[in-house]
Every structure is written in C-alpha cells, then in structure tokens.
Protein backbone atom coordinates (compact mmCIF):
# COMPACT_ATOMS: atom_id res chain seq x y z
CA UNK A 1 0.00 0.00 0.00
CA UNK A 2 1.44 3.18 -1.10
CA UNK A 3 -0.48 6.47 0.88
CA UNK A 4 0.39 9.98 -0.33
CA UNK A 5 -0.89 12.80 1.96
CA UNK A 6 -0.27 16.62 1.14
CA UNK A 7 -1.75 18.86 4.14
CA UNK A 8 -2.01 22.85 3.53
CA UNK A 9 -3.55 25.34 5.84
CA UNK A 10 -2.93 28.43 6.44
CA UNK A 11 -0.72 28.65 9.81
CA UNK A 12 1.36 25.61 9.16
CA UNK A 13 3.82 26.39 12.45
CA UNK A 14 0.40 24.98 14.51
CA UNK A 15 -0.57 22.11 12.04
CA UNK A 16 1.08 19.57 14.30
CA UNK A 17 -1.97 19.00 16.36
CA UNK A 18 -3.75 18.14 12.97
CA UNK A 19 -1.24 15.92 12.22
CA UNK A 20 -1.66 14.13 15.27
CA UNK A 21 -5.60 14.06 15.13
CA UNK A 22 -5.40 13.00 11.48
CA UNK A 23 -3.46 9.53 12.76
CA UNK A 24 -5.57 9.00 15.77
CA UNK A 25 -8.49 9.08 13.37
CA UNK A 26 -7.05 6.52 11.08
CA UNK A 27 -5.54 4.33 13.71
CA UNK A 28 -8.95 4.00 15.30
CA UNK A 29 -10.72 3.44 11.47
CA UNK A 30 -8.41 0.45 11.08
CA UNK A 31 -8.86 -1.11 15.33
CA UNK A 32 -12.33 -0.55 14.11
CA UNK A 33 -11.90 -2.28 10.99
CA UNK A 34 -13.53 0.50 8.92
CA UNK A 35 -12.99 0.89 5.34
CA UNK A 36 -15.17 3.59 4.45
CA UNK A 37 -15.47 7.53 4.67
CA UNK A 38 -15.00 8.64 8.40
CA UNK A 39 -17.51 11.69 9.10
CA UNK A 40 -16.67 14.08 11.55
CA UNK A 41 -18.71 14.55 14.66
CA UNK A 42 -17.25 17.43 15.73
CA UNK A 43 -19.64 20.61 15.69
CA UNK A 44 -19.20 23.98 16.45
C-alpha cells in the first residue's frame, strides 16, 4: 500500500496537532476495521 498525503492550511507552524488528530483518526478506522469515509462529529 502506497499512501500519499499533502496537508495545507494556512498557519502551518500549529498544524502539528492536525497531524496528530489525522493519525488518531485513522488508527482508530483500522482497530475498528472501517474501510469507508469517516464523518466528523465534531460541531461547532
């Protein structure tokens, strides 16, 4: 498996914490053994 992932925002000094959320949500999609789009529940 070959995964290419290009992240832009706008303040990229604080995009860390993205980072970090971005592979909690994937490491919990694959314990969960979930294959397809993961929706947000986050609201503001």
């Amino acid at each position: 498996m070959k995964l290419e992932l290009l992240l832009s925002v706008e303040d990229s000094p604080n995009s860390a914490g993205v980072v970090i959320d971005t592979i909690r949500c994937c490491k919990l999609a694959l314990d969960r053994e979930r294959g397809e789009v993961l929706y947000s529940t986050y609201t503001l």
